[in-house]
Protein backbone atom coordinates (compact mmCIF):
# COMPACT_ATOMS: atom_id res chain seq x y z
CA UNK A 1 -59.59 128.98 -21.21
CA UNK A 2 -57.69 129.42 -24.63
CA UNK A 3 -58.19 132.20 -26.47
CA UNK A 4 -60.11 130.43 -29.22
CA UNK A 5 -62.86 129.52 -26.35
CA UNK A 6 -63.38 132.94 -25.10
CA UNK A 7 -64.32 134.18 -28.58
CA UNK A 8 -67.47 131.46 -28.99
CA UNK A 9 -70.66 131.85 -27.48
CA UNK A 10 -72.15 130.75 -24.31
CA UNK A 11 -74.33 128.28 -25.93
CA UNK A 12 -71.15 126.55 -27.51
CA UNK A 13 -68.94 126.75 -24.49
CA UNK A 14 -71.72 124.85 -22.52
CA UNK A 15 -72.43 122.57 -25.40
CA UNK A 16 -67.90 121.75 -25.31
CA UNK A 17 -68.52 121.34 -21.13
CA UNK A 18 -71.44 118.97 -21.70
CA UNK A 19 -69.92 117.00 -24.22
CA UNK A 20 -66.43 116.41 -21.79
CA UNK A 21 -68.64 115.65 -19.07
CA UNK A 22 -70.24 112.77 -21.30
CA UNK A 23 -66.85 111.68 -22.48
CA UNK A 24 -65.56 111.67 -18.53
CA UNK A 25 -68.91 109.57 -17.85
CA UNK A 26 -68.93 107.30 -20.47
CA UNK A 27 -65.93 105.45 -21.04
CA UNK A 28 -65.09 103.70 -24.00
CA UNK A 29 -66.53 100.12 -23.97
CA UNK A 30 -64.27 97.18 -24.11
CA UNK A 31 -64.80 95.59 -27.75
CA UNK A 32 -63.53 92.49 -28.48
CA UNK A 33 -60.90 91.88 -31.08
CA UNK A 34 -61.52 91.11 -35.21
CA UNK A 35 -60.45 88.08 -35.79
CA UNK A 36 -58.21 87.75 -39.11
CA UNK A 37 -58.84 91.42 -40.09
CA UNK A 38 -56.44 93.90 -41.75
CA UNK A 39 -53.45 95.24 -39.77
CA UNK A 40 -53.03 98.61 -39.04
CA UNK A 41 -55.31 101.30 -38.81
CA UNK A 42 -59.23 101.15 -39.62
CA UNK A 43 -58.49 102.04 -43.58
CA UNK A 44 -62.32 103.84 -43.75
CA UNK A 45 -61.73 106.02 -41.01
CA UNK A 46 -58.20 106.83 -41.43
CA UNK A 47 -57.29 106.94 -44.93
CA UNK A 48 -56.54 104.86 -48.14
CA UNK A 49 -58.02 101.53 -48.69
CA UNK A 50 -55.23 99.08 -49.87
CA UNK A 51 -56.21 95.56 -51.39
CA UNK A 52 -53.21 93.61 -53.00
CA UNK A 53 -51.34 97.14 -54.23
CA UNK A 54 -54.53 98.81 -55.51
CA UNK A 55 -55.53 102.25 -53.82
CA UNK A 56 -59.01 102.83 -53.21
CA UNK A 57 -58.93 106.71 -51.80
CA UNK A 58 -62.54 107.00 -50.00
C-alpha cells in the first residue's frame, strides 16, 4: 500500500479492490480491426484532431 492509499477511506479502497478484480476478470475483448481508418492514435481520445493540416483541438 502507497502512501496515497492509506490516506482514503475504506469505502474507496474497497471500491479500487473491486474495480482490479473486474479488470483481472474481464479481459479486454478482441475487436476487430478499422478498415481504412486514420493511423495513429484514436485522435478523440488522445488529443488533436488533424484533417489535411487543420487542427481541430476537442
Amino acid at each position: 500500500m502507497t502512501d496515497e492509499t492509506r490516506q482514503l477511506p475504506a469505502e474507496a479502497l474497497r471500491a479500487l479492490a473491486e474495480a482490479e478484480e473486474r479488470r483481472r476478470n474481464n479481459p479486454d475483448p478482441d475487436l476487430p480491426t478499422e478498415l481504412g481508418g486514420r493511423k495513429g492514435l484514436e485522435p478523440v481520445r488522445y488529443g488533436d484532431w488533424e484533417n489535411k493540416g487543420l487542427a481541430i483541438d476537442f
